[in-house]
Every structure is written in structure tokens, then in C-alpha cells.
C-alpha atoms as a PDB file:
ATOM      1  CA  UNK A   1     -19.807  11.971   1.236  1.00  0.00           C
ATOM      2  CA  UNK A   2     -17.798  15.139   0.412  1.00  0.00           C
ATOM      3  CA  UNK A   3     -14.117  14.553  -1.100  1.00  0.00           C
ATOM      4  CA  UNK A   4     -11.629  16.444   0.187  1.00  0.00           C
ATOM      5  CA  UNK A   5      -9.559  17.137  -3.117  1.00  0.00           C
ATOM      6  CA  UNK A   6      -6.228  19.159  -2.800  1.00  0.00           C
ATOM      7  CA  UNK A   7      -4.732  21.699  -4.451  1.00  0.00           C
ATOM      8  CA  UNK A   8      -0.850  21.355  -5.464  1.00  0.00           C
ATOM      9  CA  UNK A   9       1.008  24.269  -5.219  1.00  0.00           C
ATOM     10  CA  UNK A  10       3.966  24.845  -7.437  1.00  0.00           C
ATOM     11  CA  UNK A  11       7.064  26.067  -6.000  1.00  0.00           C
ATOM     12  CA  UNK A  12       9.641  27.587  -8.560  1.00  0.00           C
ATOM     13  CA  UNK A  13      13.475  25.906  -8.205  1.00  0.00           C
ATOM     14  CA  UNK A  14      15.673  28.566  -7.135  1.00  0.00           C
ATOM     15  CA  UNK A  15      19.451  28.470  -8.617  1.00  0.00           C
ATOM     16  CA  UNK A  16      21.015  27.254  -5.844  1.00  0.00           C
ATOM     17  CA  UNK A  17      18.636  23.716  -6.074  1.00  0.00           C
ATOM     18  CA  UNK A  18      19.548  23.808 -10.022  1.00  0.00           C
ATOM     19  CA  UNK A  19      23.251  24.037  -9.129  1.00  0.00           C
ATOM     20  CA  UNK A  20      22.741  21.216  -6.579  1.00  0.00           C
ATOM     21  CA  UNK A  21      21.411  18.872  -8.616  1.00  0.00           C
ATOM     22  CA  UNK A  22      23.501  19.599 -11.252  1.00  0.00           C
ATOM     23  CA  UNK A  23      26.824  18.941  -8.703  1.00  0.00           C
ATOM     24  CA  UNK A  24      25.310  15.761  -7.502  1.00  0.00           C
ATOM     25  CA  UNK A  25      24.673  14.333 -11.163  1.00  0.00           C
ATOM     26  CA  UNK A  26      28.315  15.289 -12.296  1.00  0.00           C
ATOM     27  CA  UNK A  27      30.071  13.908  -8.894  1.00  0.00           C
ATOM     28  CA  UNK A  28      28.139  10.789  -9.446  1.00  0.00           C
ATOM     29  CA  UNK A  29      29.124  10.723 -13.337  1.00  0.00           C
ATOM     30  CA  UNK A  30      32.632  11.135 -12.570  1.00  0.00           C
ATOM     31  CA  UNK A  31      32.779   8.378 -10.021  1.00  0.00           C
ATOM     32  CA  UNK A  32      31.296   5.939 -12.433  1.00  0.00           C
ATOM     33  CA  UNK A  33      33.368   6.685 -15.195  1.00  0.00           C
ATOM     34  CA  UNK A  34      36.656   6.782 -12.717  1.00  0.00           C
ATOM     35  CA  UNK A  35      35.355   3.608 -11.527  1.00  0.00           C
ATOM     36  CA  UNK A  36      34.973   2.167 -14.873  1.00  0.00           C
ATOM     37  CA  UNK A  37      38.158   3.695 -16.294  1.00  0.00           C
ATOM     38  CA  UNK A  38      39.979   1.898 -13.151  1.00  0.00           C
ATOM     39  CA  UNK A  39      38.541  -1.581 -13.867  1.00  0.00           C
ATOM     40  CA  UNK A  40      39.066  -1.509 -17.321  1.00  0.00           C
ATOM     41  CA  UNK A  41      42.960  -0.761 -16.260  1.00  0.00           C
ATOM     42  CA  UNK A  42      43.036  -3.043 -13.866  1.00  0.00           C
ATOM     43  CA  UNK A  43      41.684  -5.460 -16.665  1.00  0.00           C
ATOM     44  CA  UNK A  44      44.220  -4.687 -19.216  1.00  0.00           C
ATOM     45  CA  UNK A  45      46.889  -4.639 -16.605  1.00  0.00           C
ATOM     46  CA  UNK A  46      46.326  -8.093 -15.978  1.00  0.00           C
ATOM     47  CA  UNK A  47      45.698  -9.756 -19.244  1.00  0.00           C
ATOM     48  CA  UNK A  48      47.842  -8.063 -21.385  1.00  0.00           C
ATOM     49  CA  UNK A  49      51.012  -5.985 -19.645  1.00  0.00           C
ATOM     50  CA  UNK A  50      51.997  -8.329 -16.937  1.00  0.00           C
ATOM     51  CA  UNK A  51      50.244  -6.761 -13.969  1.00  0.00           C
ATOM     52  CA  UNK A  52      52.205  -3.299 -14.952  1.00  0.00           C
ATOM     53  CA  UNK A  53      50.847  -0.286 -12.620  1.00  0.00           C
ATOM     54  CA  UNK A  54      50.482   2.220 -15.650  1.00  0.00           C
ATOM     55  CA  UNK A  55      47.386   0.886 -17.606  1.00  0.00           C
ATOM     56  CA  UNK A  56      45.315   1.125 -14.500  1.00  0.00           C
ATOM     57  CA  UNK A  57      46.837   5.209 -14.154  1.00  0.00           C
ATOM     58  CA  UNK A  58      45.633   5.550 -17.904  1.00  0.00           C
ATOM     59  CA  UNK A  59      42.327   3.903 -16.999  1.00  0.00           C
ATOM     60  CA  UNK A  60      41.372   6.255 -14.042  1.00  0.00           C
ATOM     61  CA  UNK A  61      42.608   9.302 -15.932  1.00  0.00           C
ATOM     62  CA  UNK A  62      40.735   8.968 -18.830  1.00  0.00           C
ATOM     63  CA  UNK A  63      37.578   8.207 -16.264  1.00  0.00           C
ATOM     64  CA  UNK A  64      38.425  11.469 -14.590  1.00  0.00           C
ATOM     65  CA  UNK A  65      38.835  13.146 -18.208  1.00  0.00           C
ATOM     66  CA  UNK A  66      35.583  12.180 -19.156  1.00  0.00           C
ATOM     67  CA  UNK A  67      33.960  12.884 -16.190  1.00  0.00           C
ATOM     68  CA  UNK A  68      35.144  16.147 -16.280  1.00  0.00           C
ATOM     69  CA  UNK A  69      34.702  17.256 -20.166  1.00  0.00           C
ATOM     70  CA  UNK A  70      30.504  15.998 -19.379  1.00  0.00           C
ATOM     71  CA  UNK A  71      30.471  17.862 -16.392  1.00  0.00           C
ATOM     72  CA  UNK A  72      31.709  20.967 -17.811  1.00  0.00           C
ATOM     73  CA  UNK A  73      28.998  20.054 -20.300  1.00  0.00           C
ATOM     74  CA  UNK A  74      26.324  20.074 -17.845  1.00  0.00           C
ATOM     75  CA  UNK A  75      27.350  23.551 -16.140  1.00  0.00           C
ATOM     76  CA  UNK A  76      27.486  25.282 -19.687  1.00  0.00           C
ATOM     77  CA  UNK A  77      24.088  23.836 -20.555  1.00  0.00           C
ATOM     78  CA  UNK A  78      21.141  25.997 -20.219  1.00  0.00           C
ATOM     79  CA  UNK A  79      18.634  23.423 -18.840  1.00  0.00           C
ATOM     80  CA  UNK A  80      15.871  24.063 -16.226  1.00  0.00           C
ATOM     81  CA  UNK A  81      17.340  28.450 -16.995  1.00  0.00           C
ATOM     82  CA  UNK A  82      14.508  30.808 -17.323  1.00  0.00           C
ATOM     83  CA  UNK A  83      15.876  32.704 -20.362  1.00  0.00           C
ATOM     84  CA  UNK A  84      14.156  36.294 -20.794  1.00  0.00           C
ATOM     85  CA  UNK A  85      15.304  37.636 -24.564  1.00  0.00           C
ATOM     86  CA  UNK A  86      15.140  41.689 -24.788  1.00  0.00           C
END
């Protein structure tokens, strides 16, 4: 018996898949840490200010702060960028 063996053919990633993956990991990252900056809020809110809107406010914006600073981390990164030096 013969086996049939086949060959994998490697496709390069054009940009516009790099920049796709890279929006869908820093949407993602930014929803978790909003999401996490809102239930810590809602968390100190509760326990410590007497149910007070403005912790949970602080909560989401530092989640949107932080999501934000690491995804402008990711787009300046140079990962999965063919660099050609002159």
C-alpha cells in the first residue's frame, strides 16, 4: 500500500491579516480590562463609598486607559514585520 503523503504549502501573511489580528487582540484586551476596571468599581463602590457612582467611572477609565496605552503598544511593535536593513 502506497501513502499518499501531502505537501503543506506556506502562504506568507499579508499586512492587512497582521493588522487584523492585531485589532482583534487589542479590542478584546480593552474589553477585559474595561470589564475588570468596572467590577473592581463597582466593588469599591459598594464596600467602601456608600454605593457612590464615581469609583465605578474611575474603574472603567483606568480599564479603558490601560487598554489603550497596551494597544498602542501592540501597533508600535514590530512583530510578525519583515524588516529589510540597507
Amino acid at each position: 500500500m502506497a501513502e499518499i503523503v501531502e505537501e503543506k504549502v506556506i502562504v506568507p501573511t499579508t499586512s492587512k491579516n497582521l493588522l487584523n489580528d492585531k485589532w482583534d487582540v487589542v479590542l478584546s484586551n480593552a474589553l477585559i480590562k474595561t470589564g475588570l476596571g468596572f467590577g473592581a468599581g463597582v466593588l469599591a463602590s459598594v464596600l467602601l463609598f456608600r454605593r457612590r457612582a464615581w469609583p465605578v467611572w474611575v474603574g472603567v477609565g483606568f480599564g479603558l486607559g490601560r487598554g489603550y496605552s497596551e494597544g498602542d503598544a501592540i501597533f508600535r511593535s514590530n512583530a510578525g514585520v519583515r524588516v529589510v536593513e540597507a
